[in-house]
Protein backbone atom coordinates (compact mmCIF):
# COMPACT_ATOMS: atom_id res chain seq x y z
CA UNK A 1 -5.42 -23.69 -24.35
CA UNK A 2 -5.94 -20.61 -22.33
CA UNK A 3 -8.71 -18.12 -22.96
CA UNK A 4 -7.53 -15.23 -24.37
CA UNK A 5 -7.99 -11.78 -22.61
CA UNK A 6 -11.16 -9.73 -23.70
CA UNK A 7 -10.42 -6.58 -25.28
CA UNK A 8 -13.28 -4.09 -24.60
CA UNK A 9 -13.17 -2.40 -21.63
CA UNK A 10 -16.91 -2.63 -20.12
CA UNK A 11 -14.95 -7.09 -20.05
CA UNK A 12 -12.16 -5.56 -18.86
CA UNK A 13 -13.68 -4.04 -16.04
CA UNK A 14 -15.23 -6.87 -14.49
CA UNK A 15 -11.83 -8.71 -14.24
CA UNK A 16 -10.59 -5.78 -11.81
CA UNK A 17 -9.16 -7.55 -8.86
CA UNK A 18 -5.77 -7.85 -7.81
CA UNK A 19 -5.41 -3.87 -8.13
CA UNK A 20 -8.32 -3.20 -5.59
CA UNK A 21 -6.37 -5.64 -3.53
CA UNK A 22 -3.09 -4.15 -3.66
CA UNK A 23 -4.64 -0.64 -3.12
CA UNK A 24 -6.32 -1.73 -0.79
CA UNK A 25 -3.23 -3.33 1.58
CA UNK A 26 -1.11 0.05 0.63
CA UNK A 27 -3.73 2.44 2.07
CA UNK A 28 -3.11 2.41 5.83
CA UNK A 29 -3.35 4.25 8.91
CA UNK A 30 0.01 6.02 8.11
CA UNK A 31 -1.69 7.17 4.93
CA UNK A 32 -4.49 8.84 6.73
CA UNK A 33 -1.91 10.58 9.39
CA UNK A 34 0.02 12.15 6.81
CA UNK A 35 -3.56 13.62 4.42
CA UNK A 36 -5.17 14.34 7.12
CA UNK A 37 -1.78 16.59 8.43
CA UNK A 38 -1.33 17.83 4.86
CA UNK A 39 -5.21 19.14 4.97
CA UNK A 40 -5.61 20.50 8.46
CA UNK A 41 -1.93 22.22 7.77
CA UNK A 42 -2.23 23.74 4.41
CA UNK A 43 -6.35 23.57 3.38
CA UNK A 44 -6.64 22.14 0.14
CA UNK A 45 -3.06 23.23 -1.52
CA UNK A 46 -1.72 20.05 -1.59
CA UNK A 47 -4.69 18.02 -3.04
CA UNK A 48 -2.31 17.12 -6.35
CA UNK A 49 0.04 15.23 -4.03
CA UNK A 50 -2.66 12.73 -3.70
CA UNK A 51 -3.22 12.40 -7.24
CA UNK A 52 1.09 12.39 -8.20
CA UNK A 53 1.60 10.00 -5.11
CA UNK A 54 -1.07 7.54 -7.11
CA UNK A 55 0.17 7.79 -10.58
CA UNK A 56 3.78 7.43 -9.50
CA UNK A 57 2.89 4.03 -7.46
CA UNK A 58 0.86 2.97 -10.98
CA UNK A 59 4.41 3.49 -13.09
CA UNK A 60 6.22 1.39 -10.39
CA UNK A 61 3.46 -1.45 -10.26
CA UNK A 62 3.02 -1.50 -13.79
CA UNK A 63 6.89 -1.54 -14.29
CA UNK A 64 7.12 -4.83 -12.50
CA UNK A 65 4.09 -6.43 -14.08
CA UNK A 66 5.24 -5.43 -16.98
CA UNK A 67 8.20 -7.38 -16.15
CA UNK A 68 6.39 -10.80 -15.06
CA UNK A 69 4.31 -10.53 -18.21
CA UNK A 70 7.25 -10.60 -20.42
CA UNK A 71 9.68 -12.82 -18.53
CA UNK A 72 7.67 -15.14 -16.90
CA UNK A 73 9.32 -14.74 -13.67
CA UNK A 74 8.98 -12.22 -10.41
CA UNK A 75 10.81 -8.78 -10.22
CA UNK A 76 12.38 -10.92 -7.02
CA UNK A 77 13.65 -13.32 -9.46
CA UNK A 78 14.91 -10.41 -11.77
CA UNK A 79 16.77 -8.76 -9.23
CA UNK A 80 18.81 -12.43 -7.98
CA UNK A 81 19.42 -13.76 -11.61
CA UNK A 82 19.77 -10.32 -13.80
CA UNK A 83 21.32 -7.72 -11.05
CA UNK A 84 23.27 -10.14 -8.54
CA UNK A 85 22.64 -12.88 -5.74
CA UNK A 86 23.32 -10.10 -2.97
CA UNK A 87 20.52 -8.26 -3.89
CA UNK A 88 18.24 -11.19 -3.32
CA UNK A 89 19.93 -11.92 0.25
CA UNK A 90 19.69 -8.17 1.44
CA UNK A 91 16.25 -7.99 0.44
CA UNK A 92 15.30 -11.17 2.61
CA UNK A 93 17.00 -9.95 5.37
CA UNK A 94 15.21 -6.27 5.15
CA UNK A 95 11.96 -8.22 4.41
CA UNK A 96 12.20 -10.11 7.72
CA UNK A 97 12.75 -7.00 9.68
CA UNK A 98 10.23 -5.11 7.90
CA UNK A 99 7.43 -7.63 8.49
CA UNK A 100 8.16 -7.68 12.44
CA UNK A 101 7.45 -4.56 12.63
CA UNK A 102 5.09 -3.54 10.42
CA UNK A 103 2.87 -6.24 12.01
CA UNK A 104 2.94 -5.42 14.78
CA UNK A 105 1.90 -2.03 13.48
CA UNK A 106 -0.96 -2.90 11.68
CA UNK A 107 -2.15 -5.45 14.61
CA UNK A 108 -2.11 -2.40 16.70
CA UNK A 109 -3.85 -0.20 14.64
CA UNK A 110 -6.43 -2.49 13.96
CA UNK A 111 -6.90 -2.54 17.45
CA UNK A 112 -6.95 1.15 17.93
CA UNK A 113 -9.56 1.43 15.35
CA UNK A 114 -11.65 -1.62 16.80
CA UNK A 115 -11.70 -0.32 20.22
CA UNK A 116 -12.54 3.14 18.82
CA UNK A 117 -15.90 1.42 17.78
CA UNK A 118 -16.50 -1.19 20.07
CA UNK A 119 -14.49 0.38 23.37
CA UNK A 120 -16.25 -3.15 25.05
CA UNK A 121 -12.71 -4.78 24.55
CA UNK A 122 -9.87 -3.57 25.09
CA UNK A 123 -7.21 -2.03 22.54
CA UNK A 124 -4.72 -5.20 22.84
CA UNK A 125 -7.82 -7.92 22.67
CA UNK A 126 -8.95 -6.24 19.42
CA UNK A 127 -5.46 -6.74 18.15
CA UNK A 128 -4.56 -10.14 18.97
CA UNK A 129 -8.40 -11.03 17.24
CA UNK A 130 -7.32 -8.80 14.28
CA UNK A 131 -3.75 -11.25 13.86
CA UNK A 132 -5.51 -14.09 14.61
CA UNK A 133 -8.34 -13.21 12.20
CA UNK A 134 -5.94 -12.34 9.01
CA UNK A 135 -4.25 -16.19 9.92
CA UNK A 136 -7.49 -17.78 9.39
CA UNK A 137 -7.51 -15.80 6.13
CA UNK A 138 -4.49 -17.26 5.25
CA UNK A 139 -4.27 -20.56 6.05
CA UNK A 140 -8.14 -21.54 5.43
CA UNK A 141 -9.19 -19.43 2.68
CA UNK A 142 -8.57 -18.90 -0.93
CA UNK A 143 -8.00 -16.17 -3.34
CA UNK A 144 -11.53 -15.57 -4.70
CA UNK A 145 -13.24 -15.51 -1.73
CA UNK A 146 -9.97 -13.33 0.23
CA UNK A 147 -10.46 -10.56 -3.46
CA UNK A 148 -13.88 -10.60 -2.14
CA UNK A 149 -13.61 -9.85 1.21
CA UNK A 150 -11.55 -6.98 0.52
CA UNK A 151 -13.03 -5.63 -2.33
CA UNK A 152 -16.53 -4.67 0.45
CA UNK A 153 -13.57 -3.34 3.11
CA UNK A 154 -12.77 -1.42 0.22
CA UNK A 155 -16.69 -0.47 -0.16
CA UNK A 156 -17.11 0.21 3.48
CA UNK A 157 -13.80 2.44 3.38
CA UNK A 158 -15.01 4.98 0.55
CA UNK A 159 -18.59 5.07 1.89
CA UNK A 160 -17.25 5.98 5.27
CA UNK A 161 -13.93 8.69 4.53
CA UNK A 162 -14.88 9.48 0.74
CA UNK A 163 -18.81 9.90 2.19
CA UNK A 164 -17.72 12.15 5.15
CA UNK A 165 -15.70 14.45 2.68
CA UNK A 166 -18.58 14.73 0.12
CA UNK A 167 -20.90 15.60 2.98
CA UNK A 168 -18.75 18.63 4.28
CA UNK A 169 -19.65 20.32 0.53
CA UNK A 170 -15.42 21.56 0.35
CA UNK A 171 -15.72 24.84 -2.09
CA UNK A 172 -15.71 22.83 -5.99
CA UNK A 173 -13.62 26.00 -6.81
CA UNK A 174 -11.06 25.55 -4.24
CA UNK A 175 -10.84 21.54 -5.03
CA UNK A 176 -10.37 22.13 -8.57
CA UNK A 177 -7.49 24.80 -7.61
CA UNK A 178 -6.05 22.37 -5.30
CA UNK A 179 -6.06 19.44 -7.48
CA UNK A 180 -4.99 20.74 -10.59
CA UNK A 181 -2.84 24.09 -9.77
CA UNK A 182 0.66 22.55 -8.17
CA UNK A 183 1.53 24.76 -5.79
CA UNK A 184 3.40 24.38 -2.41
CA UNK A 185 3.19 26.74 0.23
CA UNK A 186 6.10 28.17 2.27
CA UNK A 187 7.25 25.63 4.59
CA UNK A 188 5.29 22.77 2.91
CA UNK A 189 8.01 21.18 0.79
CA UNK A 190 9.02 18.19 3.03
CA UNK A 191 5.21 17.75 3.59
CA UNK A 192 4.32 17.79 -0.11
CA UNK A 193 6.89 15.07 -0.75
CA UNK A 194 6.09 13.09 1.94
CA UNK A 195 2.15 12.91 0.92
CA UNK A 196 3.25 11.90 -2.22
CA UNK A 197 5.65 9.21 -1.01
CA UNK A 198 3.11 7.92 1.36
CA UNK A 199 0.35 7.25 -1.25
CA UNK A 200 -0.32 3.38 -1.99
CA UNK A 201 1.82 1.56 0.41
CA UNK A 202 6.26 0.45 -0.31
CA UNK A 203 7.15 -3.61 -0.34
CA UNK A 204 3.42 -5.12 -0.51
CA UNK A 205 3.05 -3.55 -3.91
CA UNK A 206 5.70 -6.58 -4.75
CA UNK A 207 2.79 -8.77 -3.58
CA UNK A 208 0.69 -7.74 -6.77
CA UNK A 209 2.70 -10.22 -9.45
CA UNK A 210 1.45 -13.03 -7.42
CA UNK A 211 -2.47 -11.79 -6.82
CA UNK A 212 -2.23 -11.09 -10.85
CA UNK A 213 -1.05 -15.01 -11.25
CA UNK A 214 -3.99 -16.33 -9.03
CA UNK A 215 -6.33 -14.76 -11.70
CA UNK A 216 -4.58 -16.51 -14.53
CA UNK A 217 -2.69 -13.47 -16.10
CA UNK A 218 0.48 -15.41 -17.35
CA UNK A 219 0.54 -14.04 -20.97
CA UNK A 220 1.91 -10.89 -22.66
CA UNK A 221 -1.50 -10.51 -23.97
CA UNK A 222 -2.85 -9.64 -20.54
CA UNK A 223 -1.54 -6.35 -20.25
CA UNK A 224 -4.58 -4.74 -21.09
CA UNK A 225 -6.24 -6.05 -18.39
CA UNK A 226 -3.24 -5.49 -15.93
CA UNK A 227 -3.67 -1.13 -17.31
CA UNK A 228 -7.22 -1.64 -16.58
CA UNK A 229 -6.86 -3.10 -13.67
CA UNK A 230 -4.24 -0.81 -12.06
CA UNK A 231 -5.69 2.28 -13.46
CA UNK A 232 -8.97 1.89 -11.19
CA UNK A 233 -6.64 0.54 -8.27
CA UNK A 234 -4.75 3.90 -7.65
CA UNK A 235 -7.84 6.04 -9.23
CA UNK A 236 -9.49 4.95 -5.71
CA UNK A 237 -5.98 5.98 -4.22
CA UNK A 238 -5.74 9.05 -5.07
CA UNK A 239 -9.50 9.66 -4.15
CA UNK A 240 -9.03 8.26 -1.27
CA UNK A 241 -6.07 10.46 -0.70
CA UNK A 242 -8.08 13.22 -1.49
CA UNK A 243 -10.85 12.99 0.40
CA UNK A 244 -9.01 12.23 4.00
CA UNK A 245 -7.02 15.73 3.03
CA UNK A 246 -10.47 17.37 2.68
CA UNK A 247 -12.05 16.13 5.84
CA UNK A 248 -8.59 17.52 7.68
CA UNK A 249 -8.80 21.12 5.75
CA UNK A 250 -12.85 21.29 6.33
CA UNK A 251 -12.74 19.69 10.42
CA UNK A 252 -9.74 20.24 11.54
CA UNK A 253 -8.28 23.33 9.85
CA UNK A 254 -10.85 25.53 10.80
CA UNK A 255 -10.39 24.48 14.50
CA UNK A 256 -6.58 25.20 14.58
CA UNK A 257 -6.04 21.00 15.13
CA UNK A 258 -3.20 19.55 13.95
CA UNK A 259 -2.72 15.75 13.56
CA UNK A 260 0.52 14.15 14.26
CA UNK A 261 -0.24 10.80 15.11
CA UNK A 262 -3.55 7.92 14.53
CA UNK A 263 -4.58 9.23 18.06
CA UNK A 264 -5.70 12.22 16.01
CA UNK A 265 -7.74 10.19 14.61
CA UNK A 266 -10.04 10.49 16.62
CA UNK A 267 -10.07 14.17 16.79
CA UNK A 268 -10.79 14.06 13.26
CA UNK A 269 -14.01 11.65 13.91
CA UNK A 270 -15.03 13.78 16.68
CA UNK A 271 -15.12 17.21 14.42
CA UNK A 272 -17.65 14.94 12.48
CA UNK A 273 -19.92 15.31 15.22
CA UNK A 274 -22.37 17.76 13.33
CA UNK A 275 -23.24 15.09 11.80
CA UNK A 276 -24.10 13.00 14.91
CA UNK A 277 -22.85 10.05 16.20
CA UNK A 278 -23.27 8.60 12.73
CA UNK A 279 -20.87 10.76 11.15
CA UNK A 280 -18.42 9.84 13.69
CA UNK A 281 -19.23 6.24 13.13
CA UNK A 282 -19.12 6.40 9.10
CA UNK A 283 -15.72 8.05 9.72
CA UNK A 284 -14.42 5.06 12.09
CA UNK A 285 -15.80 2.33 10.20
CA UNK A 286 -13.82 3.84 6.85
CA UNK A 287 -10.63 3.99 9.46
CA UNK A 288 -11.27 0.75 10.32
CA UNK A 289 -11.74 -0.59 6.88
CA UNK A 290 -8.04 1.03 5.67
CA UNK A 291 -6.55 -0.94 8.31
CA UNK A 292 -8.23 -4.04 8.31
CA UNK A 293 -7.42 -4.36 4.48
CA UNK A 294 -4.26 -3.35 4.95
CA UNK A 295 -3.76 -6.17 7.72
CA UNK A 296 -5.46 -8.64 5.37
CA UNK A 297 -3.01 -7.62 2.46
CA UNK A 298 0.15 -8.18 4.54
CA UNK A 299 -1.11 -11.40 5.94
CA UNK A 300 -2.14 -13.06 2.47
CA UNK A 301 0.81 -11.60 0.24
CA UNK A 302 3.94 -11.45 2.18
CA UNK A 303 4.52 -14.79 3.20
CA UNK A 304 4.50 -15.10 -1.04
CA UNK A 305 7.55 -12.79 -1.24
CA UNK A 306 9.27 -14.89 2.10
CA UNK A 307 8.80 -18.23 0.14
CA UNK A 308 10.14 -17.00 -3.24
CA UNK A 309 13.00 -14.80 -1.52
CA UNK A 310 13.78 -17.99 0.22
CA UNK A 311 13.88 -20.35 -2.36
CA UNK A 312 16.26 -18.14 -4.87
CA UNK A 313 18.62 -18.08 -1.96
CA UNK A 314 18.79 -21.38 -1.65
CA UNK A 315 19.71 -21.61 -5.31
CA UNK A 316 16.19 -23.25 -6.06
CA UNK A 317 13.66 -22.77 -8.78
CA UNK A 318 10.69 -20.80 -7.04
CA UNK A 319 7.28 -22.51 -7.18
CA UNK A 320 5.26 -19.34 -9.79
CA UNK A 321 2.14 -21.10 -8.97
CA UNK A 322 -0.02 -19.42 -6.12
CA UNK A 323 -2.02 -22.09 -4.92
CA UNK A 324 1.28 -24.48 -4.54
CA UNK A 325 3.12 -21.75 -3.12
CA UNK A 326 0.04 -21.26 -0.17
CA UNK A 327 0.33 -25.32 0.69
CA UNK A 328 4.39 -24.89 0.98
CA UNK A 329 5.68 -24.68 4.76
CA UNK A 330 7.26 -21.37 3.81
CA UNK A 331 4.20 -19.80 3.18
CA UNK A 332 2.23 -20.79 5.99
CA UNK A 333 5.00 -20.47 8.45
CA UNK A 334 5.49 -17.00 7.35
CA UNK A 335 2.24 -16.20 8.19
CA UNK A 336 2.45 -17.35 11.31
CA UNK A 337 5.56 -15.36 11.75
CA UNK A 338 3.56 -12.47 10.64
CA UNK A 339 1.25 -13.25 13.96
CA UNK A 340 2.45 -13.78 16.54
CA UNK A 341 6.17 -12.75 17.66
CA UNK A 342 5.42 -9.24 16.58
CA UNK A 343 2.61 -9.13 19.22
CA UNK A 344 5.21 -8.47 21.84
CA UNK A 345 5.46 -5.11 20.27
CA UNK A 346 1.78 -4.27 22.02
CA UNK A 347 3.47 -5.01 25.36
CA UNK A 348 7.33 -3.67 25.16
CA UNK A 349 8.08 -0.24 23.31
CA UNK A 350 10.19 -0.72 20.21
CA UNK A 351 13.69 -1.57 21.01
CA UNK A 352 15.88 1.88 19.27
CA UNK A 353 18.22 -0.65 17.41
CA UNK A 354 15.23 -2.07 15.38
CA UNK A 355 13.58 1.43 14.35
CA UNK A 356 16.98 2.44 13.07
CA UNK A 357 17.59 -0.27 11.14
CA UNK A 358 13.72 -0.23 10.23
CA UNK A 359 14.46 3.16 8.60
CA UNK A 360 17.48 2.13 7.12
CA UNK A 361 16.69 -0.26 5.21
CA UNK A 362 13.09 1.10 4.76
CA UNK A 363 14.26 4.31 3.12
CA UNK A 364 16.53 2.66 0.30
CA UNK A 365 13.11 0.38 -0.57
CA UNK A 366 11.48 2.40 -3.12
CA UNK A 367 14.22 4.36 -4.67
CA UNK A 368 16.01 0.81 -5.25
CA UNK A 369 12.55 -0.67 -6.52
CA UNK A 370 12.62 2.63 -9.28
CA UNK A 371 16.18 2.13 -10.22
CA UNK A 372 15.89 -1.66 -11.25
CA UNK A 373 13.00 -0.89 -13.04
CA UNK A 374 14.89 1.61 -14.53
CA UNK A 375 17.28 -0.84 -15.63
CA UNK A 376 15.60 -4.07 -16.43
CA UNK A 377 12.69 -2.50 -18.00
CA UNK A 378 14.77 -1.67 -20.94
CA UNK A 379 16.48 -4.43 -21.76
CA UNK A 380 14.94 -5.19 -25.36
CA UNK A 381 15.78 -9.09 -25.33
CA UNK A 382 13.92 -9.61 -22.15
CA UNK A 383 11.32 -7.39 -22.40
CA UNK A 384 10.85 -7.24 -26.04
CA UNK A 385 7.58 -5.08 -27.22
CA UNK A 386 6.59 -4.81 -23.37
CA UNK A 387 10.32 -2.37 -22.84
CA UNK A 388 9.69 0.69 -21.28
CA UNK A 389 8.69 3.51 -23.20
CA UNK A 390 9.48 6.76 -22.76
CA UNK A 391 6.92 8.24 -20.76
CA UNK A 392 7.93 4.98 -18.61
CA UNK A 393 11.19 6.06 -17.81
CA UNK A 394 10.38 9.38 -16.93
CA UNK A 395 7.91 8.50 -14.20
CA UNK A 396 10.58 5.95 -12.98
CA UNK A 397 13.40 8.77 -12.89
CA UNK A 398 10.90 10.71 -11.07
CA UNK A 399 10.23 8.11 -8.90
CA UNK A 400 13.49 7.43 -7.73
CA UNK A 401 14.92 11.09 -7.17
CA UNK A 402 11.30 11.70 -5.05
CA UNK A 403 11.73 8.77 -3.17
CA UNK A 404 15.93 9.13 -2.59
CA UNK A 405 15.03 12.32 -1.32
CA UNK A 406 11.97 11.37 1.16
CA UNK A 407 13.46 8.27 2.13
CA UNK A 408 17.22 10.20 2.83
CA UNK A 409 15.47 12.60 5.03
CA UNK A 410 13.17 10.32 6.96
CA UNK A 411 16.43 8.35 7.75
CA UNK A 412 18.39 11.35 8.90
CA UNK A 413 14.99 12.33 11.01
CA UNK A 414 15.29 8.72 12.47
CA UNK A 415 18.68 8.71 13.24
CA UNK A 416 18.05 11.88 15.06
């Protein structure tokens, strides 16, 4: 007989996990880009995006483990046995492409940022170690000691970006205004949305059912602890959020710098410099840590969402049980999927065909995540006392007409 969940919170706390984790993975280099744009193009006027972006990625995760809690299955086993077999197929398919390049991706990046601190080795070197470091993850290690190892990135990322923002002393006044008074200046619509859209990572929040089964929550009685747990997950979110938009309103803003791209990066780190080199360092590590995690996070909890995508195609019953599900050839096979073909993106430049069809697919993702919600969530037999509520469903209705709008206008950009 299982333990039952603790109830007060101070118990609670101690189980957080699996949120930090999935936080953790969503918070990338992309995620910096776009707060660090936001701040160094409008100041502090967008801060509530950060916090919005969070709490609308905490409805969607909470929707699906909300889900797993009362069903005892996946949202990926929802959508193939309660919405249709097709759903399941297209999903594989996108998840394939998706992974290719978003490996690549975050191999590069973690080179980027590497190189940035160590410039000894080159850009490419640091990125093949990176790959070849999250494998070992994989395939040697196990969930308690992989929770640990990204719960000090996680450390190491706040004390470097949310440290750097504290120590430029923004006006409290100005914060507060920011934060709390939604307002979006001329010209800053598309930018607003697509802060909050950005927040907390797209498909490896699916990984988060199987990181909350590797700590035992199987039961309907665990959603306390799941609330608990995701609550602190995209708190540090939005902080994080927060902070990176300060550092680009404080640094860059007053410098007229812009950011487009990671390579600003290191403009940002650079305006750190009245700090000396060990602001600049503090600022890299923290840029290093987001992408490492985020690297880690693919690495360990997509190859779960390739094994049971694979298996309810096939028509078979998908092995629920993490530890099983890391022995399987699917899982370790997808990992070294993950690895090593998308390493040829470091030499060639993306081929045009695979960006569009990146996008494509990429920009239905969390508008079609919202909308099953939307529609398994409330079925009463299924879900029983864990249905969505009310203020559920409006955060998932918000959700999905945000993200259909982002995700129809990044695709028209890419198609451009």
């Amino acid at each position: 007989m299982p333990a039952p969940p603790p109830r007060r919170i101070l118990e609670l706390l101690r189980l957080v996990g699996p949120g930090v984790v999935v936080a953790a993975t969503g918070i990338g280099a992309g995620d910096l880009v776009a707060a660090a744009h936001g701040g160094a193009t409008f100041g502090l006027a967008l801060l509530w995006t950060a916090l919005l972006g969070a709490l609308l990625k905490f409805a969607l995760v909470e929707g699906m483990a909300r889900w797993q809690l009362a069903t005892g299955t996946t949202i990926l086993a929802g959508w193939t046995r309660e919405i249709g077999r097709a759903v399941g197929a297209v999903f594989l398919v996108y998840l394939v492409v998706w992974s290719f390049v978003v490996a690549g991706a975050l191999a590069s990046a973690c080179g980027f940022a590497a190189h940035a601190l160590v410039p000894a080795l080159g850009l490419e070197t640091w990125a093949v170690l990176h790959a070849l470091a999250g494998l070992a993850v994989v395939l040697f290690g196990e969930y308690r000691g992989f929770e640990r190892g990204m719960k000090a990135i996680v450390a190491l990322m706040f004390a470097g970006i949310v440290g750097c923002a504290w120590a430029q002393r923004p006006p409290l006044a100005a914060v507060l205004a920011g934060l709390f008074v939604p307002h979006v200046p001329a010209g800053g619509t598309m930018l607003a949305l697509g802060t909050i859209g950005g927040v907390g990572g797209t498909v490896t929040l699916l990984s988060y059912g199987f990181w909350m089964r590797e700590k035992g929550w199987r039961e309907r009685a665990w959603i306390g602890a799941v609330r608990v747990d995701l609550g602190v997950a995209f708190t540090l979110t939005g902080l994080f959020g927060i902070a990176v938009m300060i550092l680009g309103a404080t640094v860059l803003r007053p410098q007229g710098v812009d950011i487009a791209d990671r390579g600003g990066l290191l403009q940002l780190a650079a305006g750190l410099g009245h700090f000396g080199r060990a602001g600049e360092i503090a600022f890299l590590a923290g840029f290093w840590g987001a992408v490492a995690s985020s690297l880690l996070g693919v690495w360990q909890g997509v190859p779960y969402l390739f094994s049971q995508s694979l298996a309810l195609w096939r028509r078979r019953a998908p092995d629920l049980d993490p530890a099983s599900v890391r022995r399987g050839r699917g899982y370790r096979g997808y990992a070294l999927f993950l690895t090593f073909p998308p390493l040829l993106l470091l030499l060639l430049a993306r081929p045009v065909w695979l960006v569009v069809l990146y996008a494509a697919l990429g920009s239905l993702f969390m508008p079609f995540l919202a909308a099953t919600l939307l529609v398994l969530g409330n079925r009463r037999q299924r879900m029983g006392n864990l249905r969505n509520g009310w203020l559920a469903n409006l955060a998932l209705v918000v959700c999905l007409g945000l993200f259909l709008y982002v995700g129809a206008s990044d695709l028209v950009e890419a198609l451009r």
